[in-house]
N, C-alpha and C. Protein backbone atom coordinates (compact mmCIF):
# COMPACT_ATOMS: atom_id res chain seq x y z
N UNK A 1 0.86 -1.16 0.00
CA UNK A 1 0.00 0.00 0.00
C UNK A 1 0.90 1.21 0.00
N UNK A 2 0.27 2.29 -1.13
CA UNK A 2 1.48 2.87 -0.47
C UNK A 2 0.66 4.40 -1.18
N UNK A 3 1.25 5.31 -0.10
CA UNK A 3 0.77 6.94 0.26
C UNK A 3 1.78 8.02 -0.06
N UNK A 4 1.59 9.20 -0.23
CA UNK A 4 1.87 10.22 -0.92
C UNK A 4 1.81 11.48 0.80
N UNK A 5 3.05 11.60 0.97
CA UNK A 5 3.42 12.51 2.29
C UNK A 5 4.04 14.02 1.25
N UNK A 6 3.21 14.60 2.16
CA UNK A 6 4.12 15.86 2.11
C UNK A 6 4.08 17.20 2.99
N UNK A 7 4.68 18.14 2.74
CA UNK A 7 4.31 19.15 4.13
C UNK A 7 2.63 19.65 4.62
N UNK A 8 1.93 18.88 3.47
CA UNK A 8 0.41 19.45 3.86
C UNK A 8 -0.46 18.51 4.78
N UNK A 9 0.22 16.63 4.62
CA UNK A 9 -0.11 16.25 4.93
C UNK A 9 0.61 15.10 6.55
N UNK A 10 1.90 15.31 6.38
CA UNK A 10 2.71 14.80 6.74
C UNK A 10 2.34 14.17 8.90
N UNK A 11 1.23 15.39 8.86
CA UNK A 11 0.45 15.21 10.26
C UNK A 11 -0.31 13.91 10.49
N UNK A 12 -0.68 13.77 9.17
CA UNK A 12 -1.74 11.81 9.25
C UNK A 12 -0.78 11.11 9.25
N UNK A 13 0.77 10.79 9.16
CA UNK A 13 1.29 9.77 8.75
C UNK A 13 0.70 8.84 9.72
N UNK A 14 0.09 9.21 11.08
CA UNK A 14 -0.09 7.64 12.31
C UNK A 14 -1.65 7.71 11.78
N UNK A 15 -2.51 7.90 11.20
CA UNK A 15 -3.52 7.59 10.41
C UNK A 15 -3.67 6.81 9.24
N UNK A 16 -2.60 7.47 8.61
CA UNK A 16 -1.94 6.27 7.05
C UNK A 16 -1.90 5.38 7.33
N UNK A 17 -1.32 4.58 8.89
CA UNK A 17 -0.63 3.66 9.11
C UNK A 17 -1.75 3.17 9.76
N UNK A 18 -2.68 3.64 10.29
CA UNK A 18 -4.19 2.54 10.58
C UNK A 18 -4.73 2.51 9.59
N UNK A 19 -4.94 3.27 8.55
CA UNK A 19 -5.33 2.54 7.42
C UNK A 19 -4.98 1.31 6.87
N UNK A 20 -3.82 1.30 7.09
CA UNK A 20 -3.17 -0.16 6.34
C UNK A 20 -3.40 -1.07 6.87
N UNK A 21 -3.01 -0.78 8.56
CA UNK A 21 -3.08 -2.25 9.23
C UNK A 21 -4.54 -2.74 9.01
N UNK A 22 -6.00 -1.66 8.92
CA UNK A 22 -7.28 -2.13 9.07
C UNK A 22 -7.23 -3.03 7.29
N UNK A 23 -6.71 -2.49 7.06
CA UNK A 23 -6.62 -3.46 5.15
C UNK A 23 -5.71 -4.33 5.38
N UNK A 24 -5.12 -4.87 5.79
CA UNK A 24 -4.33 -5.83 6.29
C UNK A 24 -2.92 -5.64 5.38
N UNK A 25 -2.75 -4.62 4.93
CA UNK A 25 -1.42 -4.48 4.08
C UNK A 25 -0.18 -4.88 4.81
N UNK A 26 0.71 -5.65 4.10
CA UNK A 26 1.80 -6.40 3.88
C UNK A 26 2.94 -5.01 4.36
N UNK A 27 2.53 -4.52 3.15
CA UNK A 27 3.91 -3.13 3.26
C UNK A 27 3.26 -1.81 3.53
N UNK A 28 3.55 -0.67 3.79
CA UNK A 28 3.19 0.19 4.17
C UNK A 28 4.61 1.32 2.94
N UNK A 29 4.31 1.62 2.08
CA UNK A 29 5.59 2.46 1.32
C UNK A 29 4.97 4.43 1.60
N UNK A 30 5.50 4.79 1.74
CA UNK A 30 5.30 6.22 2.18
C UNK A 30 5.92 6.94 0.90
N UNK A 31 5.51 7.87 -0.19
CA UNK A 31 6.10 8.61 -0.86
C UNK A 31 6.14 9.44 -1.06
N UNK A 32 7.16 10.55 -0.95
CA UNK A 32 7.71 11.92 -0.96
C UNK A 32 6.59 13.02 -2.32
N UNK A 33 5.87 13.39 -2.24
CA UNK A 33 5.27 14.40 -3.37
C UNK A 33 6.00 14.33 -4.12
N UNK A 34 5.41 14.56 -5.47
CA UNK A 34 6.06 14.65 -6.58
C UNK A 34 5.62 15.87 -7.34
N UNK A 35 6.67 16.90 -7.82
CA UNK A 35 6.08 18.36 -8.19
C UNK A 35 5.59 18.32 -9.05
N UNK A 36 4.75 19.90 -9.60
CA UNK A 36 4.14 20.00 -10.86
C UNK A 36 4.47 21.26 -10.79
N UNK A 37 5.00 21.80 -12.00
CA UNK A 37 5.11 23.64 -12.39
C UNK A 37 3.98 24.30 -11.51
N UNK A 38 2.60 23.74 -10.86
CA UNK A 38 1.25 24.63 -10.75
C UNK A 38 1.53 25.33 -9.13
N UNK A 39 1.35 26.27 -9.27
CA UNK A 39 1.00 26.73 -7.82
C UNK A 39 0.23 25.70 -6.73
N UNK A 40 0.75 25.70 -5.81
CA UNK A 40 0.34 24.96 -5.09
C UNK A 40 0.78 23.47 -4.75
N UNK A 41 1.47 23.59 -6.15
CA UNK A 41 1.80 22.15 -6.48
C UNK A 41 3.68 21.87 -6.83
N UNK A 42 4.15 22.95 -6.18
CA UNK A 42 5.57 22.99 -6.53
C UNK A 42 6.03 22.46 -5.78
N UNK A 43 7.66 22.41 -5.76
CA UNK A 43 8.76 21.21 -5.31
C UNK A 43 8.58 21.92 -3.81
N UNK A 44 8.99 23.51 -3.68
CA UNK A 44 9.33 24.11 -2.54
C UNK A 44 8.15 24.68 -1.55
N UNK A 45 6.40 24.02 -2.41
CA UNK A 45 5.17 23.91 -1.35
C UNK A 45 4.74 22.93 -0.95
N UNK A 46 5.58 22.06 -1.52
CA UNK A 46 4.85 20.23 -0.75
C UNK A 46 6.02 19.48 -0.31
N UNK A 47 6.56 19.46 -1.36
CA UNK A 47 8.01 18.38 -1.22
C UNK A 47 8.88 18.36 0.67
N UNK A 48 9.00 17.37 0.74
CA UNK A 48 9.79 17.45 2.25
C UNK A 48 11.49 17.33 2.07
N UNK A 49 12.06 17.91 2.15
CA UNK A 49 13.28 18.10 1.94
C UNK A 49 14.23 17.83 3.18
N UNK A 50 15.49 17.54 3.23
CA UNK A 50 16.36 17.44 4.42
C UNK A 50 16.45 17.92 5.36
N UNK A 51 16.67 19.07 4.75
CA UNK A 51 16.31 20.72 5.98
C UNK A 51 15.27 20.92 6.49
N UNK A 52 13.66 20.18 6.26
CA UNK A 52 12.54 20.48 6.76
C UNK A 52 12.56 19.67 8.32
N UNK A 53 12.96 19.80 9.12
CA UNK A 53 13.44 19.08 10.23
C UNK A 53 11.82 19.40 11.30
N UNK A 54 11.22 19.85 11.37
CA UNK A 54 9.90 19.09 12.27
C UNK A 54 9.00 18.46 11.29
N UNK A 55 8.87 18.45 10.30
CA UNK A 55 8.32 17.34 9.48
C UNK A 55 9.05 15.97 9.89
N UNK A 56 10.33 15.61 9.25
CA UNK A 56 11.17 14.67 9.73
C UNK A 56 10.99 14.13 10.73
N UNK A 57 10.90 15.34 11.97
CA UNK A 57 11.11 14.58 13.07
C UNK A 57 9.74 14.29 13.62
N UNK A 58 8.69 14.82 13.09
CA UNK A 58 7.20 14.44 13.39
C UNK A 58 7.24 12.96 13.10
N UNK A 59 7.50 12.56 11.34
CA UNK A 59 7.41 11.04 11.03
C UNK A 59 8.41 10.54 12.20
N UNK A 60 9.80 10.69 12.21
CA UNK A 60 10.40 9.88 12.93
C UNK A 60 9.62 9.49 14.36
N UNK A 61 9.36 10.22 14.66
CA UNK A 61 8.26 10.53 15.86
C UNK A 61 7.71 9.09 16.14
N UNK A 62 6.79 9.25 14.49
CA UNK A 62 5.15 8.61 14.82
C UNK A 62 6.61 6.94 14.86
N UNK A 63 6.98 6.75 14.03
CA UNK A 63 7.88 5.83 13.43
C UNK A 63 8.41 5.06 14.62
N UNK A 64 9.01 5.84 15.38
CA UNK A 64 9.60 5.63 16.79
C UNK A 64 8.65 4.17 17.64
N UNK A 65 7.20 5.26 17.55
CA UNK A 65 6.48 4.79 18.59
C UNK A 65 5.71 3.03 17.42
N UNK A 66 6.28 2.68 16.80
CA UNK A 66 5.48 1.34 16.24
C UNK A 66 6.39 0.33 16.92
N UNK A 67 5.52 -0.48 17.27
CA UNK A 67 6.07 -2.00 17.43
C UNK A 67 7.20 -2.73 16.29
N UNK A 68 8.29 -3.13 16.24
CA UNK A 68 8.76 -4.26 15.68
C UNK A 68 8.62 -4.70 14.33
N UNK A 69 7.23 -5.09 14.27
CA UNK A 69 6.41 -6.16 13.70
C UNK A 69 6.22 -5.21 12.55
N UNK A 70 5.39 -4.03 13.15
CA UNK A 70 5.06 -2.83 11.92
C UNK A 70 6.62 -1.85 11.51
N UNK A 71 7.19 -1.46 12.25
CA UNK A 71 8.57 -1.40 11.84
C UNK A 71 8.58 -1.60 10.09
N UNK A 72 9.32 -2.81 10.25
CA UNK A 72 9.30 -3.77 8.87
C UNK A 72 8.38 -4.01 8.22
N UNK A 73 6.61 -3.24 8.57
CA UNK A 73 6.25 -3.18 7.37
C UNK A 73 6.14 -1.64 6.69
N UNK A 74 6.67 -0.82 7.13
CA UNK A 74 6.41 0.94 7.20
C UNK A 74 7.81 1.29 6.45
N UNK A 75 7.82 2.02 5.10
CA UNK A 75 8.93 2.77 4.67
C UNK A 75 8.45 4.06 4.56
N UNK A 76 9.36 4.95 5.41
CA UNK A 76 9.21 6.36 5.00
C UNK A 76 9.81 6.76 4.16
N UNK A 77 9.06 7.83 3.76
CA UNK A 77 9.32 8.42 2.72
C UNK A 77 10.82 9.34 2.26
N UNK A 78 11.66 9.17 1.27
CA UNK A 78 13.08 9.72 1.00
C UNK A 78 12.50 11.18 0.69
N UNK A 79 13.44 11.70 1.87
CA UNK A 79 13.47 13.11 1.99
C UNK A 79 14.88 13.59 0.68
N UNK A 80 14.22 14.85 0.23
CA UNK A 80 15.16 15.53 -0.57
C UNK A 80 16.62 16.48 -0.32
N UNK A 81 17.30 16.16 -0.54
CA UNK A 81 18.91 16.66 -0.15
C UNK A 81 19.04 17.78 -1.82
N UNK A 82 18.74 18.77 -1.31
CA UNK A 82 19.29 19.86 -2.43
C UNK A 82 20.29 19.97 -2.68
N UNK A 83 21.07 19.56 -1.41
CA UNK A 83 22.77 20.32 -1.98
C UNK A 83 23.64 18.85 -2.38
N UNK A 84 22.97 18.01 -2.22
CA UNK A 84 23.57 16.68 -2.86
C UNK A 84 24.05 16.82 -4.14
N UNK A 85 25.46 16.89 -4.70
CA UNK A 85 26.04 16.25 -5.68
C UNK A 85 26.06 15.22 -6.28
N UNK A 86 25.39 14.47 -5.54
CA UNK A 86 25.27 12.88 -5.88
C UNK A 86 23.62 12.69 -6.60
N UNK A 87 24.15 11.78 -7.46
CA UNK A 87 22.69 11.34 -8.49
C UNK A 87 22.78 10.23 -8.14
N UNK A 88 21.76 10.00 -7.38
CA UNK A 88 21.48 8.31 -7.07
C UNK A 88 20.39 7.48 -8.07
N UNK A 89 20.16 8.08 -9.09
CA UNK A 89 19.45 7.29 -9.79
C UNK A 89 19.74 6.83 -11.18
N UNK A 90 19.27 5.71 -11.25
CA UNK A 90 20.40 4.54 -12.09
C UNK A 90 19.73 4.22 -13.44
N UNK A 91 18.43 5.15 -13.28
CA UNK A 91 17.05 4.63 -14.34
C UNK A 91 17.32 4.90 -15.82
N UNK A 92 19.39 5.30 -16.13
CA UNK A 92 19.26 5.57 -17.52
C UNK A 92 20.22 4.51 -17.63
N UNK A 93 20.66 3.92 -16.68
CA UNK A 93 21.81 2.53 -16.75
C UNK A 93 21.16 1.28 -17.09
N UNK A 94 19.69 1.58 -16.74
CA UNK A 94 19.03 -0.21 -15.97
C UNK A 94 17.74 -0.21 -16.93
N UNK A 95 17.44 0.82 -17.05
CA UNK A 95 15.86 0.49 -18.20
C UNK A 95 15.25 1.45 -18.82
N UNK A 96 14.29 0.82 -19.66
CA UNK A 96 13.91 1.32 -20.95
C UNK A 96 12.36 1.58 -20.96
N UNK A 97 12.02 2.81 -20.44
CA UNK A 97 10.48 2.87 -20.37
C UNK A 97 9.80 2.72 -21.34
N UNK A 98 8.54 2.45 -22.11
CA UNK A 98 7.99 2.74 -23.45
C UNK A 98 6.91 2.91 -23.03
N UNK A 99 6.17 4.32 -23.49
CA UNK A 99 4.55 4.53 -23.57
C UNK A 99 4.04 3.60 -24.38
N UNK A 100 2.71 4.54 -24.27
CA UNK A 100 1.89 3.40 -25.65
C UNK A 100 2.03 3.52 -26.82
N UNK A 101 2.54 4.51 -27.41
CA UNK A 101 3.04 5.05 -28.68
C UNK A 101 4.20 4.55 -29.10
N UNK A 102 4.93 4.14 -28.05
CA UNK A 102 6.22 2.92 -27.89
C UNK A 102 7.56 3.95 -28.12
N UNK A 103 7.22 5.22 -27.85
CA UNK A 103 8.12 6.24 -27.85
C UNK A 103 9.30 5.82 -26.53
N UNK A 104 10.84 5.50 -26.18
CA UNK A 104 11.53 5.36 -25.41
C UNK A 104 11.95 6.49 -24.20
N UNK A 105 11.96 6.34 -22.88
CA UNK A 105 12.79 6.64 -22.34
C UNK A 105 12.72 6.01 -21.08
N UNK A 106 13.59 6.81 -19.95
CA UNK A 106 13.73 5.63 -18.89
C UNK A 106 12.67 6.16 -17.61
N UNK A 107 12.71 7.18 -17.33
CA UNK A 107 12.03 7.52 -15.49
C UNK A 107 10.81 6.41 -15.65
N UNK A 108 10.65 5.87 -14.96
CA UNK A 108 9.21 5.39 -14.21
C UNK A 108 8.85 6.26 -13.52
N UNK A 109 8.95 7.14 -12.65
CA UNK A 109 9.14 7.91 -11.86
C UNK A 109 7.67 9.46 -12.01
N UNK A 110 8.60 10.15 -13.14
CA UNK A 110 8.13 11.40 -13.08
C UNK A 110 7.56 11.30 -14.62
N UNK A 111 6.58 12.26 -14.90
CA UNK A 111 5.92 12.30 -16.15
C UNK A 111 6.76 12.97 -16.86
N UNK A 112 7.60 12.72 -17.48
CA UNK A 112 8.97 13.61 -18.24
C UNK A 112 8.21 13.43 -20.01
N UNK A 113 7.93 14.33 -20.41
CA UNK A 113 8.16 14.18 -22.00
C UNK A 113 9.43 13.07 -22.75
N UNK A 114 8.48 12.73 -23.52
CA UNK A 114 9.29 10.93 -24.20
C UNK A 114 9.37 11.75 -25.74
N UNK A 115 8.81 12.68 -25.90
CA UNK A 115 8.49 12.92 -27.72
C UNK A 115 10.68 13.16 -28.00
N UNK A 116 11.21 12.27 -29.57
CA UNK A 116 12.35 12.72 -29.56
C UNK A 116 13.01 11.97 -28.74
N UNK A 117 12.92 11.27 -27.94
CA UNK A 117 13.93 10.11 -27.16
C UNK A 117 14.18 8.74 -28.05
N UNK A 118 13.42 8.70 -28.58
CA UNK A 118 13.87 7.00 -30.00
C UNK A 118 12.83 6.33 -30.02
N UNK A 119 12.40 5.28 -30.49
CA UNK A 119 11.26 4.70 -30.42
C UNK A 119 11.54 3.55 -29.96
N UNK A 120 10.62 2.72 -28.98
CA UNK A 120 11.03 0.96 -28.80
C UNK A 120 11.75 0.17 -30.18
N UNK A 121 11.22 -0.08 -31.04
CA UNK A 121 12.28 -0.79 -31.85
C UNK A 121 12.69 -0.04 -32.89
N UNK A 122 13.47 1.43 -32.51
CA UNK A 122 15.01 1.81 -32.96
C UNK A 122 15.52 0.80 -32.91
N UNK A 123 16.42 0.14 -34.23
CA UNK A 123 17.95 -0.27 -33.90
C UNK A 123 18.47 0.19 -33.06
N UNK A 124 19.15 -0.81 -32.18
CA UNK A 124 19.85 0.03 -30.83
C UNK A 124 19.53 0.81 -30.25
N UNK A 125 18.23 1.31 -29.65
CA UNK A 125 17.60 2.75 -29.18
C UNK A 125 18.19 2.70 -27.63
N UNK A 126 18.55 1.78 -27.24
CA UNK A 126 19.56 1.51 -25.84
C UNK A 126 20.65 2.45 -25.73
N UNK A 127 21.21 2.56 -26.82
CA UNK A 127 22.81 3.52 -27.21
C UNK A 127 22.26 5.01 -27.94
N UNK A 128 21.00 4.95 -28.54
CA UNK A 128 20.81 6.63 -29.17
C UNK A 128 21.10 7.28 -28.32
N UNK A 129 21.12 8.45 -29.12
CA UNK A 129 22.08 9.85 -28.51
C UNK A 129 21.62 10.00 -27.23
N UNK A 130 19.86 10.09 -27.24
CA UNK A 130 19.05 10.65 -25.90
C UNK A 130 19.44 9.63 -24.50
N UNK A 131 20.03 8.55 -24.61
CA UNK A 131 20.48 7.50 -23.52
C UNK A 131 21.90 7.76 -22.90
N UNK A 132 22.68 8.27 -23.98
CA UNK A 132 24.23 8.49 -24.27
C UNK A 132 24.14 9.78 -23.23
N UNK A 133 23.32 10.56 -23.89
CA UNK A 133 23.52 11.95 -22.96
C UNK A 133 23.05 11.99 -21.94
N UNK A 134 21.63 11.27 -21.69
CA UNK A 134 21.42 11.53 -20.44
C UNK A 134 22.16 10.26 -19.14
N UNK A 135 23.18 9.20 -19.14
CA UNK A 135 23.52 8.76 -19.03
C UNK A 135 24.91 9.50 -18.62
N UNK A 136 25.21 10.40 -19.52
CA UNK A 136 26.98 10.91 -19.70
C UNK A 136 26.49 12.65 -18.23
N UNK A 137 24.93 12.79 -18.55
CA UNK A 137 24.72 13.87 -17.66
C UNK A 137 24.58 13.05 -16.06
N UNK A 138 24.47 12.14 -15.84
CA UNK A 138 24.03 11.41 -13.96
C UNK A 138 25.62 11.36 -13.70
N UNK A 139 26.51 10.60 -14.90
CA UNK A 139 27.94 10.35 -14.18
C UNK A 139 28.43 11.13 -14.15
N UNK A 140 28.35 13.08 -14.75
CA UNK A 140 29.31 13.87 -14.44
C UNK A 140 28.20 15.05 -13.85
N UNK A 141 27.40 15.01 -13.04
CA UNK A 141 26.81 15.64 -12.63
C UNK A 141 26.08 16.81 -13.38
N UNK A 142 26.10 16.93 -14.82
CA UNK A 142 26.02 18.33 -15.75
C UNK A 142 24.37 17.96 -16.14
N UNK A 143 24.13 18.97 -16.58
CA UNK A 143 22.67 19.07 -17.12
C UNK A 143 21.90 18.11 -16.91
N UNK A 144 21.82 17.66 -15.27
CA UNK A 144 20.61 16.96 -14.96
C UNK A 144 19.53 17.61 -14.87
N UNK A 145 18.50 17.06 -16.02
CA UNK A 145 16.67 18.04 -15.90
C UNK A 145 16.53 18.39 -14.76
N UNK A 146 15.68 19.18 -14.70
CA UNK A 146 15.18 19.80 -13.18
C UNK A 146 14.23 18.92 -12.39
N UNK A 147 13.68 18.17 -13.10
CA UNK A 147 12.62 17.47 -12.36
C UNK A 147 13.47 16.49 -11.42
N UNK A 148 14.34 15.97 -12.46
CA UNK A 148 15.53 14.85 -11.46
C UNK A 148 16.04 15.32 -10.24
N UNK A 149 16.06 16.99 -10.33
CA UNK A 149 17.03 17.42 -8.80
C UNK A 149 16.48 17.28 -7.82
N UNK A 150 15.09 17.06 -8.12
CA UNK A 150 14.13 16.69 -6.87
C UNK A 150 13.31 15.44 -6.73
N UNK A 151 13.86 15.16 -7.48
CA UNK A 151 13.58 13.61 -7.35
C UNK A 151 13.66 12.38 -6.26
N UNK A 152 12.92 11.87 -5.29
CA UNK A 152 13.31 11.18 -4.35
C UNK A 152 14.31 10.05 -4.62
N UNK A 153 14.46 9.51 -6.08
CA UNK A 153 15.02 8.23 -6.44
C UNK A 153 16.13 8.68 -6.55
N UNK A 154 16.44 10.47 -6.85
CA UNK A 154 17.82 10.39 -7.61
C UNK A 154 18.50 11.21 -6.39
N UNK A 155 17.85 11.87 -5.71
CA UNK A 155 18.31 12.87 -4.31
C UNK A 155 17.73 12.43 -2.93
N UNK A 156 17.06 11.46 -3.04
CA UNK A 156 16.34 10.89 -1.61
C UNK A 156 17.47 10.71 -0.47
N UNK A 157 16.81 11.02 0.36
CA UNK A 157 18.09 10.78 1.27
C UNK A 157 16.49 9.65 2.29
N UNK A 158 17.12 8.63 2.60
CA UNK A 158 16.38 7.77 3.45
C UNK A 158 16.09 8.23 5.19
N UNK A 159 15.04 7.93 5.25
CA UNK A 159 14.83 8.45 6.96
C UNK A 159 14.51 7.65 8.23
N UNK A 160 14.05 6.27 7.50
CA UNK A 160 13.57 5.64 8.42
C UNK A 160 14.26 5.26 9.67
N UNK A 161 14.41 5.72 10.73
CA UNK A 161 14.72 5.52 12.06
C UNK A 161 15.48 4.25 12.56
């Protein structure tokens, strides 16, 4: 099962977590907002970031107080590290997304425009340019899109207690 935290809501997380147990969920996955250009809906009005430290420490909080048992079934949500240099995400090394149009690229993640990335069966669309570069941009830190800098997969910093 898994929920969508962020600074608006980040107060239910010990509510989220009776939700699940009353559904009898297995896992409990907690996930960091994900932005949109819209007011209201930006990286720096929802998103929980490193530095947001009574958010953090609210979840750690609720987190603290679970038994064991629920422990191991509860992941909180990867908080965002702005000043991280590091690209932790591997999604142009490891796979090959395709819409339905069978247009290529890799995020699972974020709704990134695919138009111009290669098509599923390009010859070699694994190695086209759009893989090469964005591949040659994670290992030297340069022109990573903006959506990636806030990305929990590629800047998450883990919290769980």
């Amino acid at each position: 099962l898994s929920f969508i935290v962020d600074r608006v809501n980040y107060r239910r997380l010990q509510s989220m977590i009776e939700i699940g147990e009353r559904l009898g969920a297995d896992s409990m996955f907690f996930c960091n907002f994900l932005p949109s250009p819209y007011r209201g809906f930006k990286a720096d009005e929802r998103m929980i970031f490193s530095s947001d430290s009574k958010e953090i420490d609210f979840m750690k909080d609720v987190y603290s107080r679970l038994n064991n048992a629920m422990k191991k079934r509860v992941s909180l949500p990867n908080v965002i590290d702005r000043n991280s240099g590091q690209n932790g995400c591997n999604t142009y090394f490891t796979q090959i997304r395709v819409d339905g149009e069978m247009r290529a690229s890799s995020c699972s993640i974020m709704l990134l425009n695919m138009e111009g990335n290669g098509h599923a069966f390009d010859k070699d669309v694994w190695n086209n340019a759009f893989f090469r570069k964005m591949r040659n941009a994670f290992m030297s830190g340069d022109s990573i899109p903006p959506p990636c800098r806030v990305c929990p997969e590629n800047r998450g910093v883990n919290i769980n207690a």
